[in-house]
N, C-alpha and C. Protein backbone atom coordinates (compact mmCIF):
# COMPACT_ATOMS: atom_id res chain seq x y z
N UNK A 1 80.78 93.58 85.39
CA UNK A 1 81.21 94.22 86.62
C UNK A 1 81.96 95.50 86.25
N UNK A 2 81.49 96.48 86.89
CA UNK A 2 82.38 98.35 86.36
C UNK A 2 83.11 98.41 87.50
N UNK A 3 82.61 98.23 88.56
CA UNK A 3 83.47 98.55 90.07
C UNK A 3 84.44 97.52 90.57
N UNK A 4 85.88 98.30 90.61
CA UNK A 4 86.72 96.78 91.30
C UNK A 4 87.17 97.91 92.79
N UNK A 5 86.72 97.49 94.26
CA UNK A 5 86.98 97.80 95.02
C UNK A 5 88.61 97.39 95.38
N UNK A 6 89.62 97.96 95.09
CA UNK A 6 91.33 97.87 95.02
C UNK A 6 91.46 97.96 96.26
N UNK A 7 90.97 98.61 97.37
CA UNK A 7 91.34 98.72 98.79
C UNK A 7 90.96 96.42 99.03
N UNK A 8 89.96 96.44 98.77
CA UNK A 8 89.71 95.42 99.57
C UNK A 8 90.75 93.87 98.14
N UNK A 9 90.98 93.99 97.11
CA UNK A 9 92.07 93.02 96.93
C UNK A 9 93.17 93.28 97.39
N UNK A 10 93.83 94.47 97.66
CA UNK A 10 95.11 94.97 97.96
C UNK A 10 95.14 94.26 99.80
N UNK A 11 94.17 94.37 100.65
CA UNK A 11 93.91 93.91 101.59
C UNK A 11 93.56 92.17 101.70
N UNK A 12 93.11 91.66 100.52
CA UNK A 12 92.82 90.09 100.37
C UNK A 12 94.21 89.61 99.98
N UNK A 13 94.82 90.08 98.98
CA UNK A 13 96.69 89.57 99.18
C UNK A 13 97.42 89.69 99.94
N UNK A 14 97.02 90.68 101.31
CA UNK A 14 97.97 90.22 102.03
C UNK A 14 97.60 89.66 103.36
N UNK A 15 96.34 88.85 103.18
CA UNK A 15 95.61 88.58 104.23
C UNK A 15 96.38 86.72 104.33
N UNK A 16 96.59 86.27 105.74
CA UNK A 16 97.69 85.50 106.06
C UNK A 16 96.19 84.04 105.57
N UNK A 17 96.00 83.30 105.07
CA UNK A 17 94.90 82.43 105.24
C UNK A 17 95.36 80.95 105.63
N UNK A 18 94.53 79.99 105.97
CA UNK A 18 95.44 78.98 106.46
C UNK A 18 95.35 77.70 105.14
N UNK A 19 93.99 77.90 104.34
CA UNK A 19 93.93 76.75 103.47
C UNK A 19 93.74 77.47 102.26
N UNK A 20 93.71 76.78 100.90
CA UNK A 20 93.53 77.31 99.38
C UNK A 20 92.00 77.70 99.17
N UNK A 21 90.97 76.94 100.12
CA UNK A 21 89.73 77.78 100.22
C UNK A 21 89.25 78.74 100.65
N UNK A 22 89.89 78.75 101.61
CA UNK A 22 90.37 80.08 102.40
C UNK A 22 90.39 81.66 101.70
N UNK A 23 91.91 80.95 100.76
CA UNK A 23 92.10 82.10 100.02
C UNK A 23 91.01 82.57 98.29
N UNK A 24 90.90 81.59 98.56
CA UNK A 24 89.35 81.58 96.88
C UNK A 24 88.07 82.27 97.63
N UNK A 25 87.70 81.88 98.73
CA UNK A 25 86.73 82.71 99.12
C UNK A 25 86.96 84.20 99.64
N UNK A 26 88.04 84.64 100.02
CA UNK A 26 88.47 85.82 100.10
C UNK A 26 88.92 86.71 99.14
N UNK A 27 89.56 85.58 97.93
CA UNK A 27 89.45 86.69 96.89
C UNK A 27 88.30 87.07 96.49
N UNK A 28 87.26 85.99 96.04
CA UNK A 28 85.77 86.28 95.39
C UNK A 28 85.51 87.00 96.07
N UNK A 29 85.02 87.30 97.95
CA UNK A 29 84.34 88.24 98.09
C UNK A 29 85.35 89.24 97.81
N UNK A 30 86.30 89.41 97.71
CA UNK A 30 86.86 91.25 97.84
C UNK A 30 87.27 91.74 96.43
N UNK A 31 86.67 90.78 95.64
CA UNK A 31 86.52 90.51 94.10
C UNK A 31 85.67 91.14 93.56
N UNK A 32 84.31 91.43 94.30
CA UNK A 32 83.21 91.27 94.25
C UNK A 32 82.66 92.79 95.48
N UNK A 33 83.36 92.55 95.74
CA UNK A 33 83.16 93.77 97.07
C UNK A 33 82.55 95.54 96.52
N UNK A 34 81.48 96.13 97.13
CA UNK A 34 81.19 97.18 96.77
C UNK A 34 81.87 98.40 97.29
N UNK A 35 81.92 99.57 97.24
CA UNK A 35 82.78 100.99 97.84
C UNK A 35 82.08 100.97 98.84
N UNK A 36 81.47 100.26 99.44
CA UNK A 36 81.27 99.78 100.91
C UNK A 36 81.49 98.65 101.84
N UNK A 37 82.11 97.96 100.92
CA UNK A 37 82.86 96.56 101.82
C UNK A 37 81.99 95.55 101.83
N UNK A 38 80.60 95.91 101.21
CA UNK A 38 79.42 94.65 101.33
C UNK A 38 80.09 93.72 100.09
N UNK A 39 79.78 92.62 100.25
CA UNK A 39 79.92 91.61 99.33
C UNK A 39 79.18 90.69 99.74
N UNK A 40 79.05 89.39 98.20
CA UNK A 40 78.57 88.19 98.05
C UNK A 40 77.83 87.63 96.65
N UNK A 41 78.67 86.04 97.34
CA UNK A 41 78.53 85.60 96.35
C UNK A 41 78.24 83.79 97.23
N UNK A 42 77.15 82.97 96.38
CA UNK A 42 76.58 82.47 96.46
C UNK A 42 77.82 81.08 96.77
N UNK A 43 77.69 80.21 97.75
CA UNK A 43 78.64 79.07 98.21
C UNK A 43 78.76 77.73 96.79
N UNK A 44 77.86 77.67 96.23
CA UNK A 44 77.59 77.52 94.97
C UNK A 44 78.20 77.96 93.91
N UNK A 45 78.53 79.06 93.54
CA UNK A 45 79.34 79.64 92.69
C UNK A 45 80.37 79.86 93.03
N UNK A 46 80.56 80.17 94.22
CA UNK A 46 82.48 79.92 94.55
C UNK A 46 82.93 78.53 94.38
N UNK A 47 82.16 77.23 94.76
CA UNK A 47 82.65 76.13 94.41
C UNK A 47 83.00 75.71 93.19
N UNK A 48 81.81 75.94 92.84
CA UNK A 48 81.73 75.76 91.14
C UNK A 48 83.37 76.40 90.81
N UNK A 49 83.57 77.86 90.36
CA UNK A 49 84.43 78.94 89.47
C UNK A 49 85.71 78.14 90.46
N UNK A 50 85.92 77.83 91.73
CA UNK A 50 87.24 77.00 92.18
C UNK A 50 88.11 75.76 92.69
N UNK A 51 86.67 74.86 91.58
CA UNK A 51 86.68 73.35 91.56
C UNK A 51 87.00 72.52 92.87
N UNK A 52 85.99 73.45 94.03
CA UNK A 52 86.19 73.03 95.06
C UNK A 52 84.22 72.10 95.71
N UNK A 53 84.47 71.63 96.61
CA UNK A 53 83.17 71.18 97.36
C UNK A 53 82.54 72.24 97.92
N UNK A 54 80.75 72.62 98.02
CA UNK A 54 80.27 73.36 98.57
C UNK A 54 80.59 73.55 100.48
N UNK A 55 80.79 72.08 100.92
CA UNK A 55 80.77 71.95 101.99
C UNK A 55 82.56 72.69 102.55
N UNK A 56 83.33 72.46 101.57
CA UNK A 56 84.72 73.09 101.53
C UNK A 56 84.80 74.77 101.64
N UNK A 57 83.80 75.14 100.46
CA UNK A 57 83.71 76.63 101.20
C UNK A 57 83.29 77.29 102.15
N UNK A 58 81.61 76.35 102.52
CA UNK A 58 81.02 76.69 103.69
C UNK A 58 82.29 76.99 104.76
N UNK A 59 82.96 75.74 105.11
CA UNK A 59 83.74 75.33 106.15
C UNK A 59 84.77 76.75 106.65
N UNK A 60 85.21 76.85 105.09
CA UNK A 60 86.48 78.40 104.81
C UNK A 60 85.97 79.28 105.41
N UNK A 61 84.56 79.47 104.89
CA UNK A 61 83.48 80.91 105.14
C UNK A 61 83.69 80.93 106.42
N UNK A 62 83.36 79.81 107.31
CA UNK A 62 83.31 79.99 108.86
C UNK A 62 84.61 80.36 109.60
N UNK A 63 85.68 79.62 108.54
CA UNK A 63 86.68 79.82 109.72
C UNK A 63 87.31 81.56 109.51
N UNK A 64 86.83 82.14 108.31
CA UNK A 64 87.25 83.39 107.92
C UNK A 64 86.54 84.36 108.61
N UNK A 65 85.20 84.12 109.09
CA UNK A 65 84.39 84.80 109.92
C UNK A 65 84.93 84.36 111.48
N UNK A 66 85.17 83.46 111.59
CA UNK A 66 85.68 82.95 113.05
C UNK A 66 87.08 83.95 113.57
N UNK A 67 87.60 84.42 112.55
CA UNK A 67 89.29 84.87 112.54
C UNK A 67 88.52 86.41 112.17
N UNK A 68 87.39 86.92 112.15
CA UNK A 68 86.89 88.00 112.19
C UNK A 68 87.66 88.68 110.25
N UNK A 69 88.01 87.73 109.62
CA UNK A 69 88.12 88.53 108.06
C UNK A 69 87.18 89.20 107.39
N UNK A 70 85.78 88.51 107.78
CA UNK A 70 84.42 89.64 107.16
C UNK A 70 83.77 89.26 108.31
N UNK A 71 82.56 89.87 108.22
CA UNK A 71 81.42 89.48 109.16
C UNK A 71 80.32 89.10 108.22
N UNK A 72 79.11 88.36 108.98
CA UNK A 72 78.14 88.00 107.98
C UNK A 72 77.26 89.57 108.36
N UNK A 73 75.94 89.63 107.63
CA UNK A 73 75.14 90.89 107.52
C UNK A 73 73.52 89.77 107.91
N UNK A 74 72.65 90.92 107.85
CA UNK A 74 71.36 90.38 108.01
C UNK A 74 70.31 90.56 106.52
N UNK A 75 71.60 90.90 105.59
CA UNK A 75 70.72 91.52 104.40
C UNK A 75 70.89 90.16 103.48
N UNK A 76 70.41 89.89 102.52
CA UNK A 76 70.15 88.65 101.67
C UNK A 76 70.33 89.59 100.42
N UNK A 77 70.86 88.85 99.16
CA UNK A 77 70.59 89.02 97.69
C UNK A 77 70.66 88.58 96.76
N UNK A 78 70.69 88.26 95.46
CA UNK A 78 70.72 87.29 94.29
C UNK A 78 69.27 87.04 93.95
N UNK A 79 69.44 86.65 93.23
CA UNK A 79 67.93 86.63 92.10
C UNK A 79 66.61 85.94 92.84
N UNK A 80 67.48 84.59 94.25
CA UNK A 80 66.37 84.17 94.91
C UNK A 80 66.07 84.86 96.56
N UNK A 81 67.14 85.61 96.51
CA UNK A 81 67.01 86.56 97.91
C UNK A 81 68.06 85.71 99.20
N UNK A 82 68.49 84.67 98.63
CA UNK A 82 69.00 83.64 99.62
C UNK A 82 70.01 83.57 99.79
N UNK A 83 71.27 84.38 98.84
CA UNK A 83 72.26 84.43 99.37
C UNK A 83 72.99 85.51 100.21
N UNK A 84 73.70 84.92 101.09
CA UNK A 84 73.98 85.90 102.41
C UNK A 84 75.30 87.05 101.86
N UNK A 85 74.62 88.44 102.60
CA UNK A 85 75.53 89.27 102.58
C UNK A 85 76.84 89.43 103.54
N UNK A 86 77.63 89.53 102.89
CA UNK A 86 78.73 90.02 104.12
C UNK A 86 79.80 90.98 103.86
N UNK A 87 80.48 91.87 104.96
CA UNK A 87 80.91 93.15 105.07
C UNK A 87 82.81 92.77 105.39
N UNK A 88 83.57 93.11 104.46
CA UNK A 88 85.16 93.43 104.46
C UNK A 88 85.19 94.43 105.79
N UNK A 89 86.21 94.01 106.46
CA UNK A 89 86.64 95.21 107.26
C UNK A 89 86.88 96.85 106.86
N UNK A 90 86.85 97.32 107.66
CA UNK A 90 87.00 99.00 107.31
C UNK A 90 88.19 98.96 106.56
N UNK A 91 89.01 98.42 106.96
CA UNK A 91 90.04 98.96 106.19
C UNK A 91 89.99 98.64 104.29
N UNK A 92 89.24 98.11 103.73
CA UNK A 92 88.58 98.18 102.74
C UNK A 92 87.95 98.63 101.99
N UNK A 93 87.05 99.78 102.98
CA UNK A 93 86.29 100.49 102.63
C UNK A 93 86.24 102.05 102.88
N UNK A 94 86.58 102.62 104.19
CA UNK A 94 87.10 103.46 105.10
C UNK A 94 87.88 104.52 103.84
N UNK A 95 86.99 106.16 103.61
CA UNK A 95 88.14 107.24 102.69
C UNK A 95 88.73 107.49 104.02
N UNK A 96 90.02 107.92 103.73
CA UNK A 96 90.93 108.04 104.93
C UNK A 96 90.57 109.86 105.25
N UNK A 97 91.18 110.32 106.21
CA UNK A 97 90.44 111.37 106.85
C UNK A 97 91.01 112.99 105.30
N UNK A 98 92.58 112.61 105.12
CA UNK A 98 92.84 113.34 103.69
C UNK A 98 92.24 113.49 102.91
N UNK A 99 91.78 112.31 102.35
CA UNK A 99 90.93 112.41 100.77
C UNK A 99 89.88 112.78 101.02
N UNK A 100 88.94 112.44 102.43
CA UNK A 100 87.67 113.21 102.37
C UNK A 100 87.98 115.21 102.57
N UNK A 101 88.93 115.02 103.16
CA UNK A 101 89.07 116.25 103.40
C UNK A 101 89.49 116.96 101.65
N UNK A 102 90.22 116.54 100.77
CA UNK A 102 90.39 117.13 99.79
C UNK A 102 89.24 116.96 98.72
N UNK A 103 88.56 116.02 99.50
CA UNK A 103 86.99 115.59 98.26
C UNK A 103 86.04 116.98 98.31
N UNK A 104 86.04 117.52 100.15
CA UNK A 104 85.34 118.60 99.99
C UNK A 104 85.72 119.82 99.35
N UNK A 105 87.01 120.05 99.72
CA UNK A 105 87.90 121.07 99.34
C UNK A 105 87.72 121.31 97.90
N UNK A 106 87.26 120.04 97.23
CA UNK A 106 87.11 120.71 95.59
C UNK A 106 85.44 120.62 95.08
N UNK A 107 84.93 120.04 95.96
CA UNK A 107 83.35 120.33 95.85
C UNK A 107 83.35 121.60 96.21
N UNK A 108 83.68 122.56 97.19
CA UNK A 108 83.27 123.90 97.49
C UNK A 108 84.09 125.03 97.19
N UNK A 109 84.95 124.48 95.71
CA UNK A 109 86.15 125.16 95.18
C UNK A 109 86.61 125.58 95.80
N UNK A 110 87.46 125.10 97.02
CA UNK A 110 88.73 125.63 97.84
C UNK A 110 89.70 124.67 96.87
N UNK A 111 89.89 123.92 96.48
CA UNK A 111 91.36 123.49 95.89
C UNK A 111 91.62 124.03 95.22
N UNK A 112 93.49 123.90 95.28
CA UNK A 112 94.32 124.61 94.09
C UNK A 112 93.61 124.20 92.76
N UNK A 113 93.68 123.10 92.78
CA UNK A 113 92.95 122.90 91.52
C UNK A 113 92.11 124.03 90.74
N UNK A 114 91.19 124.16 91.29
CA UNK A 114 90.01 125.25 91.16
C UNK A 114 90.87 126.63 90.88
N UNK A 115 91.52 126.98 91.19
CA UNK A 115 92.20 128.32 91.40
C UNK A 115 92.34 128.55 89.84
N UNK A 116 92.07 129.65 89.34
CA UNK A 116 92.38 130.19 87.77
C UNK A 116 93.00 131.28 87.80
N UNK A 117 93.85 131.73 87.32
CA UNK A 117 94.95 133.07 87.53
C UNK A 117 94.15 133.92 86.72
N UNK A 118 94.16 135.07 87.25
CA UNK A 118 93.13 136.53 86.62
C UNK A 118 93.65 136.48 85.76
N UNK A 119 92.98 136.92 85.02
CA UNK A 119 93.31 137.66 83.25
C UNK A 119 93.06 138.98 83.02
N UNK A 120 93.76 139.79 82.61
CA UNK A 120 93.90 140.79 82.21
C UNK A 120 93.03 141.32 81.04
């Protein structure tokens, strides 16, 4: 794994959860989460990696989607196509209106940055 999406753990620690599956499936997905908030990971392998029951995470999954913490997607992935995608809230993913604004600012060399003092 190269990408650790920090918006969406910084957002999974301080997310209020009610049970310990709860919080294992919220870390994995925002563990796991892309610079777009998509994540997933197979109900199977979260059980497994947090010595919990499949039917224990299912259960979490729902009530975390029920409390609107992710949403599910219509996209599928993993090696058999079967496991379900799902999307972190914006606030996870979302560049805030600054940084896009200074992202362009140095793509079209307006930032200080960019600025080089004449030489003589």
């Amino acid at each position: 794994m190269s990408y650790i999406n920090y918006r969406a753990l910084n957002w999974a620690r301080g997310y209020e959860t009610q049970t310990p599956a709860e919080r294992a499936v919220l870390f994995e997905f925002a563990i796991h989460a892309d610079e777009r908030g998509y994540t997933w990971k197979s109900v199977s392998r979260i059980a497994r990696e947090w010595h919990l029951h499949d039917e224990t995470v299912t259960r979490a999954i729902r009530a975390l989607i029920k409390r609107r913490a992710f949403s599910r997607t219509k996209k599928r992935e993993g090696t058999t196509g079967r496991v379900v995608v799902y999307r972190l809230p914006k606030i996870t993913w979302v560049i805030s209106t600054q940084s896009a604004d200074s992202n362009k600012a140095q793509i079209s060399g307006q930032s200080p940055d960019n600025i080089h003092p004449i030489r003589d």
